[in-house]
N, C-alpha and C. Protein backbone atom coordinates (compact mmCIF):
# COMPACT_ATOMS: atom_id res chain seq x y z
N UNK A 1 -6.84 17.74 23.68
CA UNK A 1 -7.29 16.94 22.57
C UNK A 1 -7.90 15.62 23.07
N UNK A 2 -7.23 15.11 23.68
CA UNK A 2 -7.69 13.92 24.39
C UNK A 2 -9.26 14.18 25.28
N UNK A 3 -9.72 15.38 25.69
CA UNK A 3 -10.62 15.27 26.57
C UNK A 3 -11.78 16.06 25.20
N UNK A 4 -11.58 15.97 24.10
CA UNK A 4 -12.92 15.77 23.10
C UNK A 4 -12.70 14.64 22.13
N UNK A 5 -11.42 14.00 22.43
CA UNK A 5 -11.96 12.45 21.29
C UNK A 5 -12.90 11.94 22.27
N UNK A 6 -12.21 11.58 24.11
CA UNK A 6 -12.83 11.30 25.10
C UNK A 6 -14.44 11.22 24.96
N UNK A 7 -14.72 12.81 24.87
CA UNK A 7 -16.16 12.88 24.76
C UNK A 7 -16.68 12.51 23.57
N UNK A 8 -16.14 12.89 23.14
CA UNK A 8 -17.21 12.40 21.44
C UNK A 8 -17.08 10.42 21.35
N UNK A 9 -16.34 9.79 21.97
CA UNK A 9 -16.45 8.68 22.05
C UNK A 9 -17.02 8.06 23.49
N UNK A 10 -17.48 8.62 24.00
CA UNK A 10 -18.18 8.41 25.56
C UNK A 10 -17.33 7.65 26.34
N UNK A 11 -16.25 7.81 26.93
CA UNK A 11 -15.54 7.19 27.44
C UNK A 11 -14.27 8.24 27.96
N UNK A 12 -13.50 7.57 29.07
CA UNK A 12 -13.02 8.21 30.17
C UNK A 12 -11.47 8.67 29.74
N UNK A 13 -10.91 9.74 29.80
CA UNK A 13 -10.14 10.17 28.80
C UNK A 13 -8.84 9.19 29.28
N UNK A 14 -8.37 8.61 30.65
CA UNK A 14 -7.59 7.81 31.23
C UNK A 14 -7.53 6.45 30.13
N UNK A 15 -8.50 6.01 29.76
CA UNK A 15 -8.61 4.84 28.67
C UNK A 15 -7.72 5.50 27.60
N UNK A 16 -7.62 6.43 27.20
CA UNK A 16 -6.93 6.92 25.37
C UNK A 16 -5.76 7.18 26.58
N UNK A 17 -5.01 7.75 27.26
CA UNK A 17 -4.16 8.19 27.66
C UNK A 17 -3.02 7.05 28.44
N UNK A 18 -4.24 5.59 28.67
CA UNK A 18 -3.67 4.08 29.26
C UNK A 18 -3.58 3.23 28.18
N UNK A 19 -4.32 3.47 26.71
CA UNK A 19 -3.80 2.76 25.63
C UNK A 19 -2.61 2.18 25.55
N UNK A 20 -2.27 1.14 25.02
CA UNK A 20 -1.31 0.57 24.95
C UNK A 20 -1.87 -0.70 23.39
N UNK A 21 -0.71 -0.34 22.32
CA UNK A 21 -0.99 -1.66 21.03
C UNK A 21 -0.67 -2.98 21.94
N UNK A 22 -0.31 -3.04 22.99
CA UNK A 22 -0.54 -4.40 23.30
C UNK A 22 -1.64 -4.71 23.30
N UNK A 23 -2.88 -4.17 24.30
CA UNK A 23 -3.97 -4.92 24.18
C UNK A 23 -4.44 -5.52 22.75
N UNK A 24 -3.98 -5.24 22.12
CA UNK A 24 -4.24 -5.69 20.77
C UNK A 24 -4.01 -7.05 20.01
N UNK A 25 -3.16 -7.29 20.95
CA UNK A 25 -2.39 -8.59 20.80
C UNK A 25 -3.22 -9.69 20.53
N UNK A 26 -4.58 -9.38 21.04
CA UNK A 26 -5.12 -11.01 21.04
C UNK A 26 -5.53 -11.18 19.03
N UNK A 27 -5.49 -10.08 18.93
CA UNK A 27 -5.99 -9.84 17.06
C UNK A 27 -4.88 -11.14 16.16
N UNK A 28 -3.70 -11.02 16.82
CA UNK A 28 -2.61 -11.19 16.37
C UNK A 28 -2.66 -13.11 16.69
N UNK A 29 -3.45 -13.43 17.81
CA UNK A 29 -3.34 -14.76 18.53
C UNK A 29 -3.93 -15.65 17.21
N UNK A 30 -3.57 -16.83 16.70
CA UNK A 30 -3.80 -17.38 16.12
C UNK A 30 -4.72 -19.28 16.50
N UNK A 31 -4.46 -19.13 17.53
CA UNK A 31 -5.54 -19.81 18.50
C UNK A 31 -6.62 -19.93 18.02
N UNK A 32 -7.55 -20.98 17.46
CA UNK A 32 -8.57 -20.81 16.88
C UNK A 32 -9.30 -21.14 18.18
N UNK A 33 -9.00 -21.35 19.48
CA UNK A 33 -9.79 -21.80 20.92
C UNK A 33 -9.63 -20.52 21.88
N UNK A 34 -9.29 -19.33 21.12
CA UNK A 34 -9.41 -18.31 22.31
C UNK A 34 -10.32 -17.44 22.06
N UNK A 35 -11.31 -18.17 23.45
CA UNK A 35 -12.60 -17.36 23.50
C UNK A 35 -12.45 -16.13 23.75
N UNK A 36 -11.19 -15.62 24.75
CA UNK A 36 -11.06 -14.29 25.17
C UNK A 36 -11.13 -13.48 23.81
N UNK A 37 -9.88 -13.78 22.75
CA UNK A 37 -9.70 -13.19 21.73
C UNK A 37 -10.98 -13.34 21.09
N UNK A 38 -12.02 -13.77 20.94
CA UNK A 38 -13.23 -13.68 20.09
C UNK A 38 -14.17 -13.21 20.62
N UNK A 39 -14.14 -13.26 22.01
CA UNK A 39 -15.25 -12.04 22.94
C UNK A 39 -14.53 -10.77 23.14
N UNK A 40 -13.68 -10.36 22.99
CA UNK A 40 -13.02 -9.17 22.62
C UNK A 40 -12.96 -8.68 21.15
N UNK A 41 -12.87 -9.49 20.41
CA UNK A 41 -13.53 -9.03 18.97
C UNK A 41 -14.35 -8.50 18.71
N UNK A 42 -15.45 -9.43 19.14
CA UNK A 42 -16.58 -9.11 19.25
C UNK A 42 -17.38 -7.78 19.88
N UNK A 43 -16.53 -7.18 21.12
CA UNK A 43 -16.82 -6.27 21.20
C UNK A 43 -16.25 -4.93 20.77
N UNK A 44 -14.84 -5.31 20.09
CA UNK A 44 -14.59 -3.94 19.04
C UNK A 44 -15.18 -4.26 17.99
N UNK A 45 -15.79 -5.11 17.45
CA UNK A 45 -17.28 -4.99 16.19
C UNK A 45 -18.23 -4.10 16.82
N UNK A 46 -19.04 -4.30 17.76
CA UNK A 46 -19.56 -3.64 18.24
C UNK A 46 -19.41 -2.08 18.63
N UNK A 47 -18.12 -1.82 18.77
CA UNK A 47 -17.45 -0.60 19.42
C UNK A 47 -17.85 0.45 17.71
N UNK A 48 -17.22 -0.45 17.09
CA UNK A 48 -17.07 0.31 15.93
C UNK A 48 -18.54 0.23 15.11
N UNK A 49 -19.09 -0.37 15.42
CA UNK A 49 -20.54 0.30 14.85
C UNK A 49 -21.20 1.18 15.33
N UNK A 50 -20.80 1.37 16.81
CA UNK A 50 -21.39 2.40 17.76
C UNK A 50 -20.37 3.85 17.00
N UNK A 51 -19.71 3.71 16.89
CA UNK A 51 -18.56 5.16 16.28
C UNK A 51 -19.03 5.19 15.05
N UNK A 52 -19.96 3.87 13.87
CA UNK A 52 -19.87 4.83 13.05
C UNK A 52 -21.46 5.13 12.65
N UNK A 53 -22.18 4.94 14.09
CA UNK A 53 -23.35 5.37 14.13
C UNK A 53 -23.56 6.77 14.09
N UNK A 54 -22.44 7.11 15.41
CA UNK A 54 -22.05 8.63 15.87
C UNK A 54 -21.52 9.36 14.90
N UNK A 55 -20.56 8.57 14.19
CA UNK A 55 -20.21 9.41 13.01
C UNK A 55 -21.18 9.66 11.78
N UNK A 56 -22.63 9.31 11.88
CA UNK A 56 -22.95 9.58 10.82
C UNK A 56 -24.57 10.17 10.96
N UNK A 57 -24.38 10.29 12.56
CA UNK A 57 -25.27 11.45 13.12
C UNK A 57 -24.84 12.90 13.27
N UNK A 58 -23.18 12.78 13.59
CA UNK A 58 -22.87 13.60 13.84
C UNK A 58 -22.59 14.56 12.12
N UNK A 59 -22.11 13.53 11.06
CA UNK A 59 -21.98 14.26 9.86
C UNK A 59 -23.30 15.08 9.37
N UNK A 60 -24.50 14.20 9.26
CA UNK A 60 -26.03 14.66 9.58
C UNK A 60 -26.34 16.21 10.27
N UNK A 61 -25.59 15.92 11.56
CA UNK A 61 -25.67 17.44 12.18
C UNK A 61 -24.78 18.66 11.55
N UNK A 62 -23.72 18.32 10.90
CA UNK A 62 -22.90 19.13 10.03
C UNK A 62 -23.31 19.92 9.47
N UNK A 63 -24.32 18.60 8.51
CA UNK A 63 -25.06 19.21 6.96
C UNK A 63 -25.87 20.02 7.44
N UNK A 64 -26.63 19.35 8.58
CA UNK A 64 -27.67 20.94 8.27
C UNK A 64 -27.28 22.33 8.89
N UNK A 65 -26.33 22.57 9.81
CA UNK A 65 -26.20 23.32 10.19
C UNK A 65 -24.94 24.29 9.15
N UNK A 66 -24.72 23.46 8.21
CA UNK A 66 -23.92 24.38 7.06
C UNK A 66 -25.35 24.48 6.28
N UNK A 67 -26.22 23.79 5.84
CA UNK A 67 -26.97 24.29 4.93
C UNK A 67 -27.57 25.96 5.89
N UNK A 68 -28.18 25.93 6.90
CA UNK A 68 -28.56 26.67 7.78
C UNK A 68 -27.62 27.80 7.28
N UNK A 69 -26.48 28.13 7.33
CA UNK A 69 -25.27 29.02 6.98
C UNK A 69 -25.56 29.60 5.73
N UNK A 70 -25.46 29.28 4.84
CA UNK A 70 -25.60 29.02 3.69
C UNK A 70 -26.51 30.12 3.34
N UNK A 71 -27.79 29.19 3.64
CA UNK A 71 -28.98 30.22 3.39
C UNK A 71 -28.85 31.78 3.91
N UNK A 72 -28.60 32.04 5.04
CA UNK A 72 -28.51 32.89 5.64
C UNK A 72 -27.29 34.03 5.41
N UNK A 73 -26.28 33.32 4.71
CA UNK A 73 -25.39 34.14 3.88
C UNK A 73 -23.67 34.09 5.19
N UNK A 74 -24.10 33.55 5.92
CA UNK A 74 -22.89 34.13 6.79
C UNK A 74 -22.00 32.99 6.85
């Protein structure tokens, strides 16, 4: 399972398997001076527009390949 979230999110399956909710922690930092925590934000904004780019190419590829079905009866 891990080696097709892996792929479908382009990234190395050791990252989902080295996860840890700590890294998360900086979400939690209330520091209005931590640049770390806001350049790390910043790039799970980013992260997550990239996933729901994919996700909505990939739903795209769904549709037509059920419409494709469809027609064809099978």
């Amino acid at each position: 399972m891990h080696e097709e979230i892996a792929a479908a999110l382009k990234i190395d399956t050791s990252t989902i398997e080295n996860f840890k909710l700590e890294q998360l922690s900086i979400i939690n930092d209330k520091n209005e001076n931590n640049d770390y925590g806001k350049l790390e934000l910043l790039k799970l904004k980013d992260e997550i527009k990239e996933l729901k780019a994919t996700v909505k190419e990939q739903w795209k590829i769904i549709q037509h390949l059920t419409k494709g079905k469809k027609k064809t009866g099978k």
